[in-house]
PDB file of N, CA and C in Angstrom:
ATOM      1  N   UNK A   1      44.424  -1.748  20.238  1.00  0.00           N
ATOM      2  CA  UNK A   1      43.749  -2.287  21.416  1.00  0.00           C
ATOM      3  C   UNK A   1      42.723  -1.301  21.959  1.00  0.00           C
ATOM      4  N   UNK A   2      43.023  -0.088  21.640  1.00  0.00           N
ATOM      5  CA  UNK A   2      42.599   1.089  22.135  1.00  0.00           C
ATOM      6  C   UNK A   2      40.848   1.267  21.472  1.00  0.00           C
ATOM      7  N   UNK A   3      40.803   0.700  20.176  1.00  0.00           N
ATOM      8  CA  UNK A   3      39.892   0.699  19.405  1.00  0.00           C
ATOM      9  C   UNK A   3      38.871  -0.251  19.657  1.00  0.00           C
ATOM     10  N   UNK A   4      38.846  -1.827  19.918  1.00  0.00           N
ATOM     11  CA  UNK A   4      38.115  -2.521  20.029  1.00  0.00           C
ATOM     12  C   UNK A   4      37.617  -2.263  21.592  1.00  0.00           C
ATOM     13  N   UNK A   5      38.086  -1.357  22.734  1.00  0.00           N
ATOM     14  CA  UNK A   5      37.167  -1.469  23.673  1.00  0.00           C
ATOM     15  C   UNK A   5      36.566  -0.133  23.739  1.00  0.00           C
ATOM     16  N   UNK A   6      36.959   0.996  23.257  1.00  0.00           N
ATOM     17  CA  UNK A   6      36.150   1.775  23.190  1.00  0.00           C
ATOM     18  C   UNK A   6      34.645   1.572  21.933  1.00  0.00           C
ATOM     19  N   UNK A   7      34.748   0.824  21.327  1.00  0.00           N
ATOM     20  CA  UNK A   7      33.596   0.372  20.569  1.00  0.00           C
ATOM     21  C   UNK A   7      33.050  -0.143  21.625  1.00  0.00           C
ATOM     22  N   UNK A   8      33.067  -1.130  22.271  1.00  0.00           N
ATOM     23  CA  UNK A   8      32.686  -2.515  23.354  1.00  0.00           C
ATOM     24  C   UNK A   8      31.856  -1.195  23.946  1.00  0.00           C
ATOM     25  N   UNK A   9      32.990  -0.404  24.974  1.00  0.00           N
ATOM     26  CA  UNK A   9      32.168   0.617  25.927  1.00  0.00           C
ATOM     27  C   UNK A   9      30.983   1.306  25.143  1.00  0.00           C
ATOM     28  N   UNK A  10      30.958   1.760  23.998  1.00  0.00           N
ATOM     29  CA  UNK A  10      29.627   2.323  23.328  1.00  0.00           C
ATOM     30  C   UNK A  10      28.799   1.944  22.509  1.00  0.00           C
ATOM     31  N   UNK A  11      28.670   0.497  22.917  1.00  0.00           N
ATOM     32  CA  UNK A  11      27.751  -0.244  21.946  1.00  0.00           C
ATOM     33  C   UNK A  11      27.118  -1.242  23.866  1.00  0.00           C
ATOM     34  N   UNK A  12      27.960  -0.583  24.751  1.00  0.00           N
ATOM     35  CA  UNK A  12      27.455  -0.899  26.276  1.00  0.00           C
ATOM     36  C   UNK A  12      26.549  -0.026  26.306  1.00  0.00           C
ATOM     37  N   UNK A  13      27.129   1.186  26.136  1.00  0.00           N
ATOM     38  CA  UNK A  13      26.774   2.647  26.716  1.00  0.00           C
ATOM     39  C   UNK A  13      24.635   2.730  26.096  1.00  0.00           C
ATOM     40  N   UNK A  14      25.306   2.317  24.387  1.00  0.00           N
ATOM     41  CA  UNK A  14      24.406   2.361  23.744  1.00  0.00           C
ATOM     42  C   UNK A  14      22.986   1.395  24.379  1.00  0.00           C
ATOM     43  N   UNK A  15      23.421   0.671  24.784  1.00  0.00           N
ATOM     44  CA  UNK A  15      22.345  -0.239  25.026  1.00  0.00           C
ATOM     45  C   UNK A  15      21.945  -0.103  26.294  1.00  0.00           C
ATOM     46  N   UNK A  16      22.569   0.501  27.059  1.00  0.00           N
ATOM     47  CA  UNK A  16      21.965   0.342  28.672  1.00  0.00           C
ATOM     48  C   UNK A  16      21.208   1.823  29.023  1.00  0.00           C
ATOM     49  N   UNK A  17      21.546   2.910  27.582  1.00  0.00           N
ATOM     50  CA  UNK A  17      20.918   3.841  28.005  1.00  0.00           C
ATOM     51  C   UNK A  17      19.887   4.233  27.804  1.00  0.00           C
ATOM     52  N   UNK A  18      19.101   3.568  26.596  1.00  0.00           N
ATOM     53  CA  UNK A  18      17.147   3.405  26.469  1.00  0.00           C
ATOM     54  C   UNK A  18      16.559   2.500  28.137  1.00  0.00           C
ATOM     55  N   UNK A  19      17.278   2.024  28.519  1.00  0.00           N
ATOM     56  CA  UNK A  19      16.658   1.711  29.679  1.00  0.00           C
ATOM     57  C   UNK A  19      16.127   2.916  30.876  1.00  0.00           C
ATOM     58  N   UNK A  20      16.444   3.800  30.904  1.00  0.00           N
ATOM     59  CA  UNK A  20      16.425   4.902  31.852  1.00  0.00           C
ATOM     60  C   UNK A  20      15.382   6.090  31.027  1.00  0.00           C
ATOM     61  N   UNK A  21      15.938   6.703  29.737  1.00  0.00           N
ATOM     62  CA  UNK A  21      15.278   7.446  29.265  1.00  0.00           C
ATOM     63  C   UNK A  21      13.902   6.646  28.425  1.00  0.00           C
ATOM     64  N   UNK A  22      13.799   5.873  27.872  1.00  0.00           N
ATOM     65  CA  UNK A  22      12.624   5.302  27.225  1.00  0.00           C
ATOM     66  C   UNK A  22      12.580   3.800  27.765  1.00  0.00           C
ATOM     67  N   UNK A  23      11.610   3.535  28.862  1.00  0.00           N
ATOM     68  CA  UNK A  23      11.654   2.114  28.830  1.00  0.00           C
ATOM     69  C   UNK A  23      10.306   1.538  28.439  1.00  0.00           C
ATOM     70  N   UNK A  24       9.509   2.229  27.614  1.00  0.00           N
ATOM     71  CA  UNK A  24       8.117   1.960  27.422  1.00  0.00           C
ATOM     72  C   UNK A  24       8.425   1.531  25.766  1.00  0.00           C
ATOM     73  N   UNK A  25       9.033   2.402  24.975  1.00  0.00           N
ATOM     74  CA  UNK A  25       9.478   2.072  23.802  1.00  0.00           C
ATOM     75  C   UNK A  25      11.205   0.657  23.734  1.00  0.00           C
ATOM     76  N   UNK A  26      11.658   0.793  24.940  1.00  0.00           N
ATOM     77  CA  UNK A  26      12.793  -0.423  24.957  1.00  0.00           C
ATOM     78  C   UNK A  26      11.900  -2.004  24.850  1.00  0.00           C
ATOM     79  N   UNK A  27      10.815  -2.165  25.589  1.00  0.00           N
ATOM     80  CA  UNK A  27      10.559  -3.020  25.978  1.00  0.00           C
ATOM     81  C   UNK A  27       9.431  -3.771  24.820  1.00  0.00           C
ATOM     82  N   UNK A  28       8.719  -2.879  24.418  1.00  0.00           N
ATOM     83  CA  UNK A  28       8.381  -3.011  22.957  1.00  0.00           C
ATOM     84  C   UNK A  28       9.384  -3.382  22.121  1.00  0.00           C
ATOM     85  N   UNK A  29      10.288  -2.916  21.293  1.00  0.00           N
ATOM     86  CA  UNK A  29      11.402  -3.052  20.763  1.00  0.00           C
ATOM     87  C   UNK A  29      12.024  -4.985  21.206  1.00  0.00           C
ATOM     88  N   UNK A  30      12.174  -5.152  22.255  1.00  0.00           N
ATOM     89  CA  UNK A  30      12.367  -6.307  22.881  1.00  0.00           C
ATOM     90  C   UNK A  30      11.476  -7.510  22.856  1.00  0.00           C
ATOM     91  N   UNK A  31      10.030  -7.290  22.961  1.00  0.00           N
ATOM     92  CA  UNK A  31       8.803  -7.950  22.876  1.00  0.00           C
ATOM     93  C   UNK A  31       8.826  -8.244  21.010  1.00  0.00           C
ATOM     94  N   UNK A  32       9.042  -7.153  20.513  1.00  0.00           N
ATOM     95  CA  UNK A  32       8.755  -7.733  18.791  1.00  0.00           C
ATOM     96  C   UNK A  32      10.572  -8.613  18.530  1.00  0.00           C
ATOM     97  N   UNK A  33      11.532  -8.194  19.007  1.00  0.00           N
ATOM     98  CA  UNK A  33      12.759  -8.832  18.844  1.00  0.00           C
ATOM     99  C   UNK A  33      12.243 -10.490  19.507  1.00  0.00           C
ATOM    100  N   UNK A  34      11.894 -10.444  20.339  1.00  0.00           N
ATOM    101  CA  UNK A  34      11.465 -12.336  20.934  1.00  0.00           C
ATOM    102  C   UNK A  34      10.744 -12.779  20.286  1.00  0.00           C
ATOM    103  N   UNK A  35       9.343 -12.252  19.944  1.00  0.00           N
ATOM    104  CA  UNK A  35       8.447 -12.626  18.813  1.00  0.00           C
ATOM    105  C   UNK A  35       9.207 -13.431  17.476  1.00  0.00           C
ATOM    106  N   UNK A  36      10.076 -12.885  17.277  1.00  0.00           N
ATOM    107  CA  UNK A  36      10.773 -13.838  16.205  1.00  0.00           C
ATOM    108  C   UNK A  36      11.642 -14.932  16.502  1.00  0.00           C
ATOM    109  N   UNK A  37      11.561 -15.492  17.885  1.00  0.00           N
ATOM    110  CA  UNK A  37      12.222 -16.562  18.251  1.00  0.00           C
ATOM    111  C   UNK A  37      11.046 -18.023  17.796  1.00  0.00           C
ATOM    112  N   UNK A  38       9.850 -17.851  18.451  1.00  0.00           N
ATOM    113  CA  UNK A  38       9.433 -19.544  17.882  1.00  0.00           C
ATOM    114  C   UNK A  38       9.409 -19.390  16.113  1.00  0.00           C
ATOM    115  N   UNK A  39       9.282 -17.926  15.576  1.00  0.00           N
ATOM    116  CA  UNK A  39       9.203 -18.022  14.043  1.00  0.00           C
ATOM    117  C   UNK A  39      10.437 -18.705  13.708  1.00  0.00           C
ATOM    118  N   UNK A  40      11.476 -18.343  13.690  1.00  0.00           N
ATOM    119  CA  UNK A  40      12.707 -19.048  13.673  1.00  0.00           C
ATOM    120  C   UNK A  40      12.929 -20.645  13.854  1.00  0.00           C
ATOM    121  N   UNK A  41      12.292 -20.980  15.220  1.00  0.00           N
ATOM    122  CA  UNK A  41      12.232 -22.420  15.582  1.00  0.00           C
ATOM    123  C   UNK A  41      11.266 -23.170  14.955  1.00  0.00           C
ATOM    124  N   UNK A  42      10.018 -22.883  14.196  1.00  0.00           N
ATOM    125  CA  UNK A  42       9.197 -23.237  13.504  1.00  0.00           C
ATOM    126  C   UNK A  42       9.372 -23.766  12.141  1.00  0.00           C
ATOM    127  N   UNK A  43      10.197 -22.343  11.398  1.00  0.00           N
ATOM    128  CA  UNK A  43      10.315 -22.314  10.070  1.00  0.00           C
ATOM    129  C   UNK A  43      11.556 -22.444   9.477  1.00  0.00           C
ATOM    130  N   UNK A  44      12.687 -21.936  10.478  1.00  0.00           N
ATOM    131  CA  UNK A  44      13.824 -22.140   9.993  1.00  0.00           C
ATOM    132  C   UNK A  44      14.519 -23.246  10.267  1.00  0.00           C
ATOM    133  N   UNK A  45      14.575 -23.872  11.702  1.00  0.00           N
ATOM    134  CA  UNK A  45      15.515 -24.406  12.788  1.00  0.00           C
ATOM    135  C   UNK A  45      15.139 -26.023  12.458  1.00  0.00           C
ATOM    136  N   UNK A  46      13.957 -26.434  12.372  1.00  0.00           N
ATOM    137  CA  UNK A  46      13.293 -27.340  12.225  1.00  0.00           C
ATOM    138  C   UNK A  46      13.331 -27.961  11.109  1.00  0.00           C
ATOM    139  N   UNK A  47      13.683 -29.094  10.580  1.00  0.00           N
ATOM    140  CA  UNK A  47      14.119 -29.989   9.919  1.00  0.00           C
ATOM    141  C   UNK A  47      12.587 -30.687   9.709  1.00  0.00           C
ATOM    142  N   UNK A  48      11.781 -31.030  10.346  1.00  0.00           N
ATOM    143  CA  UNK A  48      10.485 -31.540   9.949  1.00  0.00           C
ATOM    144  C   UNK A  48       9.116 -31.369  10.697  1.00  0.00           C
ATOM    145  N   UNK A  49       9.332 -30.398   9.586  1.00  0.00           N
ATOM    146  CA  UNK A  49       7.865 -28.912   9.344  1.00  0.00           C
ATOM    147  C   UNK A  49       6.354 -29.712   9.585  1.00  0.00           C
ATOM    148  N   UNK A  50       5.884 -29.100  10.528  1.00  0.00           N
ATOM    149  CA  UNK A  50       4.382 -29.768  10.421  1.00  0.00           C
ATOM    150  C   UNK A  50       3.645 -29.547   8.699  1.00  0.00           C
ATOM    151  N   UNK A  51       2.695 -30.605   7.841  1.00  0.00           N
ATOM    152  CA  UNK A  51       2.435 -29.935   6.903  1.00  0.00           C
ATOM    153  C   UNK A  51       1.378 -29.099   6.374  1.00  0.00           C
ATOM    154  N   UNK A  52       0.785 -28.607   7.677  1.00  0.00           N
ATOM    155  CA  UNK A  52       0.451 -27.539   7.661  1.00  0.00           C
ATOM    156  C   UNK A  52       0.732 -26.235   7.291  1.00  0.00           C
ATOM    157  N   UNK A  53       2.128 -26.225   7.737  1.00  0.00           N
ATOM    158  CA  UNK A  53       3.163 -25.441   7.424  1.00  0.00           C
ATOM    159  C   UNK A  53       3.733 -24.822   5.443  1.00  0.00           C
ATOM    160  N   UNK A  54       4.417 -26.996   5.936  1.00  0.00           N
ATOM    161  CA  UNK A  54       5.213 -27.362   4.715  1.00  0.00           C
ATOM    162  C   UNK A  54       4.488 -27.030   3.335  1.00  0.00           C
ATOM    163  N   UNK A  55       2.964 -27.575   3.251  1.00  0.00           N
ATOM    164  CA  UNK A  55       2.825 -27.414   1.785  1.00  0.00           C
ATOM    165  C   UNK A  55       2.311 -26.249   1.581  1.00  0.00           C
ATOM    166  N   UNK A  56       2.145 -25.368   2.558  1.00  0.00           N
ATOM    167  CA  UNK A  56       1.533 -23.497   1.602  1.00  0.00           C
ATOM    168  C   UNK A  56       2.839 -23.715   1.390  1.00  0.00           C
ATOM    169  N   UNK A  57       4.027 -23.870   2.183  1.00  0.00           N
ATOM    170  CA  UNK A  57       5.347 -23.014   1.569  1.00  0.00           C
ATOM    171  C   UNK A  57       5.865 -23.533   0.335  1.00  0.00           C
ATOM    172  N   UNK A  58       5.714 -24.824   0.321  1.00  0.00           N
ATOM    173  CA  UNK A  58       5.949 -25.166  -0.952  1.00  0.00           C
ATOM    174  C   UNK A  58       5.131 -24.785  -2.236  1.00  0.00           C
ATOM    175  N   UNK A  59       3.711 -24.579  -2.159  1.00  0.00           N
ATOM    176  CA  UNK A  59       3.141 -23.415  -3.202  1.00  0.00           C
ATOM    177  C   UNK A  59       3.556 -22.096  -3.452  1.00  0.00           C
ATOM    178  N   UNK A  60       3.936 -21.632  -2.054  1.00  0.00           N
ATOM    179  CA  UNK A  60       4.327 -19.814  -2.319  1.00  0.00           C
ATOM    180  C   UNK A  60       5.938 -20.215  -3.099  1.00  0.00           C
ATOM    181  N   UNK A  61       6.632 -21.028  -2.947  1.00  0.00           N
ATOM    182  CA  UNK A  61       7.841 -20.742  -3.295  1.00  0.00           C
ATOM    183  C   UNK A  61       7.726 -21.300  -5.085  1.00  0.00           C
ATOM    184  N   UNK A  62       7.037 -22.082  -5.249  1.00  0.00           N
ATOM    185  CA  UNK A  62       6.628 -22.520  -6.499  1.00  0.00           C
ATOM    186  C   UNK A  62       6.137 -20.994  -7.699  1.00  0.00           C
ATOM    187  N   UNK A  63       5.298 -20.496  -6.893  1.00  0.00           N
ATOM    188  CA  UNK A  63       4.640 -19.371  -7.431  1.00  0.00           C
ATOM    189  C   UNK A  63       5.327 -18.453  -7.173  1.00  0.00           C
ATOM    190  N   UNK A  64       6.644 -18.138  -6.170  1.00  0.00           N
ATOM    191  CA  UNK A  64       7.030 -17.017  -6.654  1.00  0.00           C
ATOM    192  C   UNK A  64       8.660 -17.208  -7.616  1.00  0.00           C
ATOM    193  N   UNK A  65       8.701 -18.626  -7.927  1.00  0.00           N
ATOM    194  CA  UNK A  65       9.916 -19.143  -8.796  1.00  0.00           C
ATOM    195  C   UNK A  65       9.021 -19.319 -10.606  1.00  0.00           C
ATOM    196  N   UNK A  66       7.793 -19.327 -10.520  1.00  0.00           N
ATOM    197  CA  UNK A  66       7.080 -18.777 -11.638  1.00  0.00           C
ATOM    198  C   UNK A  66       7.226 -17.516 -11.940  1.00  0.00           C
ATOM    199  N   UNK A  67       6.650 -16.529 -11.129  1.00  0.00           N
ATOM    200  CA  UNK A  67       6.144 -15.382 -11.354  1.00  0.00           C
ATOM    201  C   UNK A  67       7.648 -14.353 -11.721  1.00  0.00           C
ATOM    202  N   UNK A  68       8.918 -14.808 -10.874  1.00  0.00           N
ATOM    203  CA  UNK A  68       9.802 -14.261 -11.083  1.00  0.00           C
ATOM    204  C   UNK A  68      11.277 -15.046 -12.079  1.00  0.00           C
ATOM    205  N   UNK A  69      10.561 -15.705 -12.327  1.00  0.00           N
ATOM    206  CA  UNK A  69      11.989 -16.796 -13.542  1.00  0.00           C
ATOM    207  C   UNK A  69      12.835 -16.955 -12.825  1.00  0.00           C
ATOM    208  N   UNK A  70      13.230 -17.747 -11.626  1.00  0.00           N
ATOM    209  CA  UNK A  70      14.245 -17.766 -10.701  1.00  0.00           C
ATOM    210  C   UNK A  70      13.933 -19.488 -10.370  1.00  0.00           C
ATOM    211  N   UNK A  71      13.566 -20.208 -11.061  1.00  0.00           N
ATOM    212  CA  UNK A  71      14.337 -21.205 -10.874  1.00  0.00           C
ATOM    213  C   UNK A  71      15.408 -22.294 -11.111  1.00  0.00           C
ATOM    214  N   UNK A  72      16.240 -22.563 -10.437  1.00  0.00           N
ATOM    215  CA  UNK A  72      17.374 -23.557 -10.283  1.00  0.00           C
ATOM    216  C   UNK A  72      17.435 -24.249 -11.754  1.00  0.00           C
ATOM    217  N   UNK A  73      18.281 -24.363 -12.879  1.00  0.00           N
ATOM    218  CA  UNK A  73      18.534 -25.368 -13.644  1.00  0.00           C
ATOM    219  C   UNK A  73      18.885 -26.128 -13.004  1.00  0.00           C
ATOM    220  N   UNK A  74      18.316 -27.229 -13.822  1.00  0.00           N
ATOM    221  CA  UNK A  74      18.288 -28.916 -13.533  1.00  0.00           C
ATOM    222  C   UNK A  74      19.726 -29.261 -13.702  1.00  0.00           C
ATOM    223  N   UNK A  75      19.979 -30.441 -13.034  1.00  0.00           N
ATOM    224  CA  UNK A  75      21.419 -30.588 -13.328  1.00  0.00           C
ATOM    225  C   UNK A  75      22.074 -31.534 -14.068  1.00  0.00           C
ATOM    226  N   UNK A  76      21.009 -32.047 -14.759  1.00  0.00           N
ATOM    227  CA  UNK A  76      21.597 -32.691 -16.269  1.00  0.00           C
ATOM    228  C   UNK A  76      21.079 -31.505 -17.504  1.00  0.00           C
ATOM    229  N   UNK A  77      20.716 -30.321 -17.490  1.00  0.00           N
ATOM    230  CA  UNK A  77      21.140 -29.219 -17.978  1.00  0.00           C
ATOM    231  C   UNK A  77      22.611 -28.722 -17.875  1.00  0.00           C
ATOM    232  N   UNK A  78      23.115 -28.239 -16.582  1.00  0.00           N
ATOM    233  CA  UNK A  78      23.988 -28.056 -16.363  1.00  0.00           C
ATOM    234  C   UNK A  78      25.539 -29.063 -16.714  1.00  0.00           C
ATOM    235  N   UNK A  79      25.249 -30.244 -17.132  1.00  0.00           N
ATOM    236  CA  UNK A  79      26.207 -30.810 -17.252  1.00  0.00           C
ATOM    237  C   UNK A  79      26.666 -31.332 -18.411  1.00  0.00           C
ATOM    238  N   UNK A  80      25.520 -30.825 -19.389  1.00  0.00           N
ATOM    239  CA  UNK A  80      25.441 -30.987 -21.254  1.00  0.00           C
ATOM    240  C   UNK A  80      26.927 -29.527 -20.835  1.00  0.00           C
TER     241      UNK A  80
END
């Protein structure tokens, strides 16, 4: 028991104490951590991709399942 709150307290400790000594570099740090929130909601979260979006990604993933031999057997391959 002794173990899981002294982690808790220094992963507190840890985080509340760039606020005092560096808050010019915390807040940066924070600004690029949010920045990846609409990327997320855009590209990941979203079920139907503007295709603006949709068809570069479907070229880059094409070209890099060429360039690197990484694509998926078919699955009437798989079932000979």
């Amino acid at each position: 028991m002794c173990i899981p709150l002294l982690f808790l307290f220094l992963c507190c400790l840890f985080l509340v104490l760039p606020f005092f000594s560096q808050p010019t570099e915390l807040m940066v740090g924070v600004a690029i951590i949010l920045s990846g929130i609409p990327v997320y909601f855009l590209f990941v979260r979203t079920t139907r991709k503007p295709k603006l979006i949709y068809v570069p990604w479907i070229s880059l993933t094409h070209w890099v399942q060429k360039m690197l031999y990484c694509v998926p057997e078919s699955e009437e391959h798989l079932a000979e």
